[in-house]
C-alpha atoms as a PDB file:
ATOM      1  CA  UNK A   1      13.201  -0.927   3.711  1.00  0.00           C
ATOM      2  CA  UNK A   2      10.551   1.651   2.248  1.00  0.00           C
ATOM      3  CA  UNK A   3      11.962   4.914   2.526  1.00  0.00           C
ATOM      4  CA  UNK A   4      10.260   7.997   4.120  1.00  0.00           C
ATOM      5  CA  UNK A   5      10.997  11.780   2.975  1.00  0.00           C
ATOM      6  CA  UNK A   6       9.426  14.381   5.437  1.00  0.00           C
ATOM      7  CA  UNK A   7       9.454  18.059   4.385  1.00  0.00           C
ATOM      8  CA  UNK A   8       8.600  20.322   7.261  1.00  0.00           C
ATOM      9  CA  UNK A   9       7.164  23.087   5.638  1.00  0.00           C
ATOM     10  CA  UNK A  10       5.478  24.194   9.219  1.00  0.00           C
ATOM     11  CA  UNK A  11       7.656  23.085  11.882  1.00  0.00           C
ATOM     12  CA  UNK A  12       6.469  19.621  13.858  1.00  0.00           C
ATOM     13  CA  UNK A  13       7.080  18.986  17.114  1.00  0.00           C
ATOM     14  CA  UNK A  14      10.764  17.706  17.672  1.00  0.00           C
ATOM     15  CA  UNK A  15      10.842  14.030  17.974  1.00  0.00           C
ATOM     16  CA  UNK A  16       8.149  13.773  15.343  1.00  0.00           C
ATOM     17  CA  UNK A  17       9.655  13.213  12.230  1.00  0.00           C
ATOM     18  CA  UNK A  18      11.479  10.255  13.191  1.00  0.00           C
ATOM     19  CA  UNK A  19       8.956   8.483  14.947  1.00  0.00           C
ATOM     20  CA  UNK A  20       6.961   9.407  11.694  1.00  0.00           C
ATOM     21  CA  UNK A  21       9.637   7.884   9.512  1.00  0.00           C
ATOM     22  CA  UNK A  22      10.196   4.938  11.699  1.00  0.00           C
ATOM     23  CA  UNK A  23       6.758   3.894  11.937  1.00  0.00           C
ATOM     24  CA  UNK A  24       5.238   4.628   8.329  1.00  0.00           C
ATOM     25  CA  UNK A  25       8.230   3.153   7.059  1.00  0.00           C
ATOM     26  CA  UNK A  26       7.624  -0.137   8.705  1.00  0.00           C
ATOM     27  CA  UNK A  27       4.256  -0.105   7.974  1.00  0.00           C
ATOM     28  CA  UNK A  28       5.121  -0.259   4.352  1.00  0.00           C
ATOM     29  CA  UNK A  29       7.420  -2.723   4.398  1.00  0.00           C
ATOM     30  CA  UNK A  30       4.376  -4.881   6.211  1.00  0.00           C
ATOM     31  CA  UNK A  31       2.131  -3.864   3.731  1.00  0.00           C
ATOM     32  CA  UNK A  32       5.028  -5.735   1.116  1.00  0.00           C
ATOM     33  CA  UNK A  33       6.019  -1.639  -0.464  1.00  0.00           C
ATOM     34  CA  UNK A  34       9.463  -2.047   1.185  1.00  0.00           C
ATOM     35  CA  UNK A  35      11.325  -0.696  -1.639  1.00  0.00           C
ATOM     36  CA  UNK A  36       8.880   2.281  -2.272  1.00  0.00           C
ATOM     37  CA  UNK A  37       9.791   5.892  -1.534  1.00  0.00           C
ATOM     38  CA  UNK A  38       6.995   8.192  -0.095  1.00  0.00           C
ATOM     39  CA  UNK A  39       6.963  11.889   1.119  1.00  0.00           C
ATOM     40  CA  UNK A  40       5.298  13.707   3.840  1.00  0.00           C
ATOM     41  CA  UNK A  41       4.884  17.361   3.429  1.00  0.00           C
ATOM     42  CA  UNK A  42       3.620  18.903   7.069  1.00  0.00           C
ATOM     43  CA  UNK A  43       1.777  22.562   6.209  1.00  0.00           C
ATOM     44  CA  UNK A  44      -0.583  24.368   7.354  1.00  0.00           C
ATOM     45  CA  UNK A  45      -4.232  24.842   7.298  1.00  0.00           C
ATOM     46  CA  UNK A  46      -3.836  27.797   4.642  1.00  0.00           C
ATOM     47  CA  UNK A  47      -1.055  25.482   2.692  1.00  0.00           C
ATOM     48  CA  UNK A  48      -3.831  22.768   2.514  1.00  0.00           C
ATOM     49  CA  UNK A  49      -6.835  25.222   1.835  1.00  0.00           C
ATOM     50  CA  UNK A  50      -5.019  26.137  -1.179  1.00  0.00           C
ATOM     51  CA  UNK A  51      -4.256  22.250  -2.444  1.00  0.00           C
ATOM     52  CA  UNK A  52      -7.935  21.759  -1.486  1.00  0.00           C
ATOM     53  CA  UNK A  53      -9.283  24.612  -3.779  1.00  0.00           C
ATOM     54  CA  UNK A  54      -6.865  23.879  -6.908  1.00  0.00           C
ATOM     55  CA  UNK A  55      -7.248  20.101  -7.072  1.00  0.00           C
ATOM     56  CA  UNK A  56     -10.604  19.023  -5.283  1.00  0.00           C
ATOM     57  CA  UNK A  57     -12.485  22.680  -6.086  1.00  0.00           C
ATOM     58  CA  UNK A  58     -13.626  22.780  -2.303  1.00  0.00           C
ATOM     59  CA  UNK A  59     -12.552  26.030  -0.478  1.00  0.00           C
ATOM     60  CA  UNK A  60     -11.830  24.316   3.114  1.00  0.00           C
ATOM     61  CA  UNK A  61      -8.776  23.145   5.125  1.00  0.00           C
ATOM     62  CA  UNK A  62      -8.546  19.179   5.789  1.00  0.00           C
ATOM     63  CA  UNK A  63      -6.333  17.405   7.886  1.00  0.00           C
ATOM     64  CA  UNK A  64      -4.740  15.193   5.412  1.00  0.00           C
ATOM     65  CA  UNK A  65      -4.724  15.139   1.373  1.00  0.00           C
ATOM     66  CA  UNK A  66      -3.324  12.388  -1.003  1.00  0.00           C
ATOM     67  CA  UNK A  67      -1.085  12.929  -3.899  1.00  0.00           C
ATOM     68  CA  UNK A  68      -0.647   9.561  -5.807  1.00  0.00           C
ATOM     69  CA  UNK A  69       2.342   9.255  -8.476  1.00  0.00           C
ATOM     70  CA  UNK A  70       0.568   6.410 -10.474  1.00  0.00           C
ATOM     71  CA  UNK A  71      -2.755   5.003 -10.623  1.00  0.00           C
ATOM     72  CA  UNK A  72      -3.594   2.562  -8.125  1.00  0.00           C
ATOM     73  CA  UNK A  73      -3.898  -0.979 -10.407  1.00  0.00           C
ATOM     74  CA  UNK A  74      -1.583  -0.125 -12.653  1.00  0.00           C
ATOM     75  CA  UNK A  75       1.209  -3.496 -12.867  1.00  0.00           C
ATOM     76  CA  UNK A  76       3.637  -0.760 -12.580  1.00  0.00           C
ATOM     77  CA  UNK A  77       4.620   0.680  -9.374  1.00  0.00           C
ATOM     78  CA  UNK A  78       6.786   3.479  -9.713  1.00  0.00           C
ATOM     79  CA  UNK A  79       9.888   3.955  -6.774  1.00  0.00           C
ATOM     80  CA  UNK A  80       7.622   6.884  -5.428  1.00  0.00           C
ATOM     81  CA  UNK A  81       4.526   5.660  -4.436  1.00  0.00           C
ATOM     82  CA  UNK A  82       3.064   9.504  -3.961  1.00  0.00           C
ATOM     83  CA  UNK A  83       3.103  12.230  -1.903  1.00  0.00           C
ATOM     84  CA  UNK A  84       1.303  12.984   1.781  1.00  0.00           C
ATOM     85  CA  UNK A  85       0.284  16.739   3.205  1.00  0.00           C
ATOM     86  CA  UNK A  86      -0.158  16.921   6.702  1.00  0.00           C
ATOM     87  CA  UNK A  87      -1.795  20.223   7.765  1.00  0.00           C
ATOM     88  CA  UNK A  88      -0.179  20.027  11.752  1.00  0.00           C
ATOM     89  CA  UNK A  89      -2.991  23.346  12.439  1.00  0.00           C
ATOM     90  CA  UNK A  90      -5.590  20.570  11.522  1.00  0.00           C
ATOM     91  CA  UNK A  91      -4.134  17.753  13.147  1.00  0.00           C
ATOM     92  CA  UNK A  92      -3.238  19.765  16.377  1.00  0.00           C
ATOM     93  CA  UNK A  93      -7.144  20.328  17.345  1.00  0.00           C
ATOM     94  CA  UNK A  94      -8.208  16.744  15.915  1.00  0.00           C
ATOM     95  CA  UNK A  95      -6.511  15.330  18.697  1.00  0.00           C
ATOM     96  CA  UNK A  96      -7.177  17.847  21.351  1.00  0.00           C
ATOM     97  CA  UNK A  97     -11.072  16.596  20.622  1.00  0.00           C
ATOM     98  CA  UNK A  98      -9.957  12.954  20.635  1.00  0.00           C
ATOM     99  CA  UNK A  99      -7.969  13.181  23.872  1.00  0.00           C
ATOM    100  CA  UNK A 100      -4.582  12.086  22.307  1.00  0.00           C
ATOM    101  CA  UNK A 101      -1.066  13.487  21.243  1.00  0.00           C
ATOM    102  CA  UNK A 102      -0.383  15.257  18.345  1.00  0.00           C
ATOM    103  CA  UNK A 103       1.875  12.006  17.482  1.00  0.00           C
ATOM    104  CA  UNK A 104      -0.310  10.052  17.506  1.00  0.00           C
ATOM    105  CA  UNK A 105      -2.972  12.123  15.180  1.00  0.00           C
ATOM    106  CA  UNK A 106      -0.223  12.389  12.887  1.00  0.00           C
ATOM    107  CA  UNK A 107       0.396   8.799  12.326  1.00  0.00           C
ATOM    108  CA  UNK A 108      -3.167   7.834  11.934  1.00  0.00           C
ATOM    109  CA  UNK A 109      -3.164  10.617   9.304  1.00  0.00           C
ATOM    110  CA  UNK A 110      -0.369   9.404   7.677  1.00  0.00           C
ATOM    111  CA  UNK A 111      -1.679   5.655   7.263  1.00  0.00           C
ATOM    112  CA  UNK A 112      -4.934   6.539   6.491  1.00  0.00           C
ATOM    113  CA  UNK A 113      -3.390   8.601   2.985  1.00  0.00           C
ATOM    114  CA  UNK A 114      -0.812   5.593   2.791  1.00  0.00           C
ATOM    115  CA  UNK A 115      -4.036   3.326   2.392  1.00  0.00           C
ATOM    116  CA  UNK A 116      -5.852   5.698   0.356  1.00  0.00           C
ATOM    117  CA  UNK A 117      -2.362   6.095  -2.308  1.00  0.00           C
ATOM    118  CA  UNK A 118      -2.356   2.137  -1.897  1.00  0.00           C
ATOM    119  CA  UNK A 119      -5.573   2.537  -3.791  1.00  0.00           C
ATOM    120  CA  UNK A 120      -8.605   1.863  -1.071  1.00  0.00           C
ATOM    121  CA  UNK A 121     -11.297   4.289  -0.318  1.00  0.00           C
ATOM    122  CA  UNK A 122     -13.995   4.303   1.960  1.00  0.00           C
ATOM    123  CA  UNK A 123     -17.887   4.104   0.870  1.00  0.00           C
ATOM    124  CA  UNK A 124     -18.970   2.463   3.096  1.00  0.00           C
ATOM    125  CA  UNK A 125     -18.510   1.263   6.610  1.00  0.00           C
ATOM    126  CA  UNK A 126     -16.695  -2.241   5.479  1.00  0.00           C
ATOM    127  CA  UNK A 127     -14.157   0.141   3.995  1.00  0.00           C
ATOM    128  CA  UNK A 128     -13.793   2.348   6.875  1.00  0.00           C
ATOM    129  CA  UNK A 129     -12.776  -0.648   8.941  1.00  0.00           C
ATOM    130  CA  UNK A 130      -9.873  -1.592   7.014  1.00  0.00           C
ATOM    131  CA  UNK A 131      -8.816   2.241   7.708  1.00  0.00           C
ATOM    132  CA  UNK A 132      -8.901   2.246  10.820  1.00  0.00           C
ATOM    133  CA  UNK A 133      -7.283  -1.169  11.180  1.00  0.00           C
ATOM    134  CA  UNK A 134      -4.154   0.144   9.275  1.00  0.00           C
ATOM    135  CA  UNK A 135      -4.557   3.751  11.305  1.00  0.00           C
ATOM    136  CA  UNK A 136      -4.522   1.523  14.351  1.00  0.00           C
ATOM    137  CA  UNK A 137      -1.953  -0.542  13.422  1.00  0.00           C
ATOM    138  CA  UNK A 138       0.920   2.381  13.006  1.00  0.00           C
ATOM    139  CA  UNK A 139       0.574   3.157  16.602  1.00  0.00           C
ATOM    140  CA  UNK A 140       1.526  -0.462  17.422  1.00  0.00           C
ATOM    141  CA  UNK A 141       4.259  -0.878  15.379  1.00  0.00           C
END
């Protein structure tokens, strides 16, 4: 089974972290990464503002960034797959807009940057289905 590190470096709301582990670590092992290691980081929008800055050069807060430990393609897949930063501040009003829980923003966060360390992006709108088809999917699992 894939195994899930969260680091609460803003505290999430309790109950969180193990539906978070549950879930994205299933979703792994569907995606055939079930002996792959992966970390969560929740922050906040300043914590993410300043990962935004250093490493993309854009001076905003996000909801989600992508940290991968290899490069997608490679024939070698390391035991850590990468690391995920939440920003909860982000994530908190995304899904007061979109009229759901905080959970559940979460977990489409998390398997959208799963899919993006996984090495997929999205150009186009062909791509952007296959995100939301894995974002869509966590929630059932």
């Amino acid at each position: 089974m894939a195994q899930v590190e969260i680091i609460p470096q803003k505290k999430p709301p309790a109950g969180l972290r193990p539906q978070l582990r549950r879930k994205l670590s299933a979703l792994m092992d569907e995606l055939g990464y079930e002996d792959i290691e992966l970390t969560v980081i929740f922050c906040s929008d300043r914590r993410i503002r300043e990962l935004k800055q250093r490493y993309w050069g854009e001076d905003a807060a996000t909801d989600v960034l992508s940290f991968p430990t290899f490069e997608p393609g490679d024939p070698f897949v390391p035991p850590h797959l990468g690391d995920i930063w939440i920003s909860l501040d982000t994530a908190s009003r995304q899904a007061k807009e979109a009229g759901h829980s905080l959970e559940n923003e979460v977990l489409m966060l998390a398997a959208h940057a799963l899919w993006h360390l996984l090495g997929h992006d999205h150009p186009d709108e062909k791509s952007w289905q296959e995100f939301r088809r894995v974002q869509q999917r966590i929630l059932e699992i």
